[in-house]
C-alpha atoms as a PDB file:
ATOM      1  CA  UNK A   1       0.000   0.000   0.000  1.00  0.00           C
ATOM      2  CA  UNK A   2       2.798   2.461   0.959  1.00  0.00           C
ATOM      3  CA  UNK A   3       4.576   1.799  -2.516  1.00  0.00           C
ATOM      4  CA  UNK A   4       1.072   2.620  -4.426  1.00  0.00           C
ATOM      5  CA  UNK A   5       0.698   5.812  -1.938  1.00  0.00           C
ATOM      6  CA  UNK A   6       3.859   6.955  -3.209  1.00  0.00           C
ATOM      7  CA  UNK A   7       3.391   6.214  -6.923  1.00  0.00           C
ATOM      8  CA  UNK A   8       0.238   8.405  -6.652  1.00  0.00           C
ATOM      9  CA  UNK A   9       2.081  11.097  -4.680  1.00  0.00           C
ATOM     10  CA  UNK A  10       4.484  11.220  -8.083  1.00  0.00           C
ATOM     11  CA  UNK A  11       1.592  11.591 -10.089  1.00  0.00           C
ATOM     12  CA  UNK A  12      -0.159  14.747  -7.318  1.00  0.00           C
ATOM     13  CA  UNK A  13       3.520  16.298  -7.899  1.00  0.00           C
ATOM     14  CA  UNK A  14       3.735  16.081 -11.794  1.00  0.00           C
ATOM     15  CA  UNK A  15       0.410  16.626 -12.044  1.00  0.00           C
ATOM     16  CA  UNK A  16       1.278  20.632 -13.682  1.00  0.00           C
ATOM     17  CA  UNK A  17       2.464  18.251 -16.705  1.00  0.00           C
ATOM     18  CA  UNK A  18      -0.115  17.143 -17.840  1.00  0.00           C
ATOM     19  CA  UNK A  19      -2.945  14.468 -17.619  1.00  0.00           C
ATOM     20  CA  UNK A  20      -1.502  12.018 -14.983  1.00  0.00           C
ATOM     21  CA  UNK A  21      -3.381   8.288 -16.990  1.00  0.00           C
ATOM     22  CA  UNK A  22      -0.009   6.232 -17.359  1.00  0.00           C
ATOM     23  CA  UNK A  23       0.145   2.492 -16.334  1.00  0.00           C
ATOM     24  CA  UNK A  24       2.239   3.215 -12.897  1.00  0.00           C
ATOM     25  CA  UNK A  25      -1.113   5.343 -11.528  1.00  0.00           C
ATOM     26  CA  UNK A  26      -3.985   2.670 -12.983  1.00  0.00           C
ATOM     27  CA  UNK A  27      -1.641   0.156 -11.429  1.00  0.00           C
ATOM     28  CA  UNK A  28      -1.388   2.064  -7.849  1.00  0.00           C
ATOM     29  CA  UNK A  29      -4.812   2.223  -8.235  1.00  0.00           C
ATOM     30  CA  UNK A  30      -5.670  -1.502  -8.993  1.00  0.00           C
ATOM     31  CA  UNK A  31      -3.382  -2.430  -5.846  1.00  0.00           C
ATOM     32  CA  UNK A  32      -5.021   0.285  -3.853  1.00  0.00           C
ATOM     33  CA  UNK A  33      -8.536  -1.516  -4.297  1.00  0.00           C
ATOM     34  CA  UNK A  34      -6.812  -5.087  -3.722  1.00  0.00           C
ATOM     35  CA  UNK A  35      -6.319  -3.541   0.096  1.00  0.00           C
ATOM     36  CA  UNK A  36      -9.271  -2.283   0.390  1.00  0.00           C
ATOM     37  CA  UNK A  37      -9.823   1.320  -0.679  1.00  0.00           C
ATOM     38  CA  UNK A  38     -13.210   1.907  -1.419  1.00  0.00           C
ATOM     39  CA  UNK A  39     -14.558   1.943  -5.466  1.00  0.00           C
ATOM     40  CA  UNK A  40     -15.564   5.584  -5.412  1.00  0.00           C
ATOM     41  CA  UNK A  41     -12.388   7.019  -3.610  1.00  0.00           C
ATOM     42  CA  UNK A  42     -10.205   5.256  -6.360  1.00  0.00           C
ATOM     43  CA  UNK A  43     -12.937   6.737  -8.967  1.00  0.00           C
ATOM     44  CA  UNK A  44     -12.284   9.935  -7.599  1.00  0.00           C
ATOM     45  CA  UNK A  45      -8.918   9.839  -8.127  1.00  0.00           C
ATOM     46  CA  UNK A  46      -9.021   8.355 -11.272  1.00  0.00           C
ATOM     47  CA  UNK A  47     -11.216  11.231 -12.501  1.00  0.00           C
ATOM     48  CA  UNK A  48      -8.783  14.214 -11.172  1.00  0.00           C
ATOM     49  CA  UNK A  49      -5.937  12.856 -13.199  1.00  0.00           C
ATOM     50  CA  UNK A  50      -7.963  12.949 -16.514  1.00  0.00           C
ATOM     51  CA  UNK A  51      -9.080  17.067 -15.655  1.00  0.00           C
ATOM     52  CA  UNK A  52      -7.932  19.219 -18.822  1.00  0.00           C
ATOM     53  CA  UNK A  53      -7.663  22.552 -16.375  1.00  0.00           C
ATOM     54  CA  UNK A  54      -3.548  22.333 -15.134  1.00  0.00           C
ATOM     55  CA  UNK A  55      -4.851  24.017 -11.259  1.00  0.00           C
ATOM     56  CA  UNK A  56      -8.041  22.069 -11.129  1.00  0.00           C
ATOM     57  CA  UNK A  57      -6.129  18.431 -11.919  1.00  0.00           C
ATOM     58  CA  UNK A  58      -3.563  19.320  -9.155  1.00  0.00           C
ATOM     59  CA  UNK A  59      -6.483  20.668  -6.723  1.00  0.00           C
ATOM     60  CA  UNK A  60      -8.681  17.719  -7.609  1.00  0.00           C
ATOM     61  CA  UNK A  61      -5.496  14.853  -7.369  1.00  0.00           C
ATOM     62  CA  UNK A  62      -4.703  16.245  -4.013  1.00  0.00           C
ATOM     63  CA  UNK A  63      -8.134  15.972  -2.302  1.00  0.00           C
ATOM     64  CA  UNK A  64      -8.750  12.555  -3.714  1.00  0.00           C
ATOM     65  CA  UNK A  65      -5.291  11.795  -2.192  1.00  0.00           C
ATOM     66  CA  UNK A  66      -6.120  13.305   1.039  1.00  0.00           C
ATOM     67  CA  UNK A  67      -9.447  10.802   0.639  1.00  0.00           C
ATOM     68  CA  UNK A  68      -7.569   7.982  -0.034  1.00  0.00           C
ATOM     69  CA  UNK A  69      -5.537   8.602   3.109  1.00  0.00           C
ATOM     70  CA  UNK A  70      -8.290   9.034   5.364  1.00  0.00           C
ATOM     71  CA  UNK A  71     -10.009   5.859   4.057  1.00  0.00           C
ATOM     72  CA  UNK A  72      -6.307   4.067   4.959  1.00  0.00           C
ATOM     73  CA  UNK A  73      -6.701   5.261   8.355  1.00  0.00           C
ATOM     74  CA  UNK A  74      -9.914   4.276   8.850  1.00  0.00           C
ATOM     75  CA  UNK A  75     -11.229   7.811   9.141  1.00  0.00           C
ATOM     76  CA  UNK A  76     -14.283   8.097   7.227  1.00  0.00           C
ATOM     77  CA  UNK A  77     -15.965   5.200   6.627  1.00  0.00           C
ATOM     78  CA  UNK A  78     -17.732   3.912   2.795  1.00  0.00           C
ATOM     79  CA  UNK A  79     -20.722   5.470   1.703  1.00  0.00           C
ATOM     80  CA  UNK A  80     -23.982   4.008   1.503  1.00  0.00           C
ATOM     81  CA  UNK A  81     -24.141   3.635  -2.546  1.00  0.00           C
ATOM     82  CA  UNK A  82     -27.848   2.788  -3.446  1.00  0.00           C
ATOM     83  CA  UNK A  83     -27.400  -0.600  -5.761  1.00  0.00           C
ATOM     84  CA  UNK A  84     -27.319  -0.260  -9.354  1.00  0.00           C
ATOM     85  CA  UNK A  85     -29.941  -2.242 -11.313  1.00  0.00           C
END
C-alpha cells in the first residue's frame, strides 16, 4: 500500500504536466482496491488525473489523495451507494 501511496504522490507532484493516466497510476490504483480502498475514492482519483484545467487536476489529485488517506486510516468510513440495477 505504501509503494502505491507513493506512486500516486508522483503523479499529485507532476500533475502541472499534464494528464496524470499512465500504467504506474492505474496500477497504484488496482493495488489500492486489492487492500481495500473503497470503489468511489479510487474513482475519484481516477477522474482528477484525466481534468484538462492544469490548477483544477492538481487541486482535484490532491483531495482525492487526502481521501484515499483518510479511508487508509480508517477515518471516514464507505458510503452508503444505493445498488445499481
Amino acid at each position: 500500500m505504501d509503494d502505491a501511496l507513493a506512486v500516486l504522490r508522483a503523479a499529485v507532484a507532476r500533475s502541472h504536466e499534464g494528464l496524470q493516466t499512465g500504467a504506474d497510476v492505474r496500477l497504484a490504483l488496482r493495488a489500492l482496491r486489492f487492500v481495500g480502498i473503497p470503489a468511489e475514492a479510487i474513482s475519484y482519483f481516477w477522474r482528477s488525473c484525466q481534468a484538462e484545467n492544469e490548477i483544477g487536476r492538481s487541486q482535484s489529485m490532491n483531495a482525492a489523495l487526502n481521501r484515499v488517506g483518510l479511508h487508509r486510516h480508517g477515518k471516514v468510513a464507505p458510503r452508503d451507494l444505493p445498488e445499481r440495477k
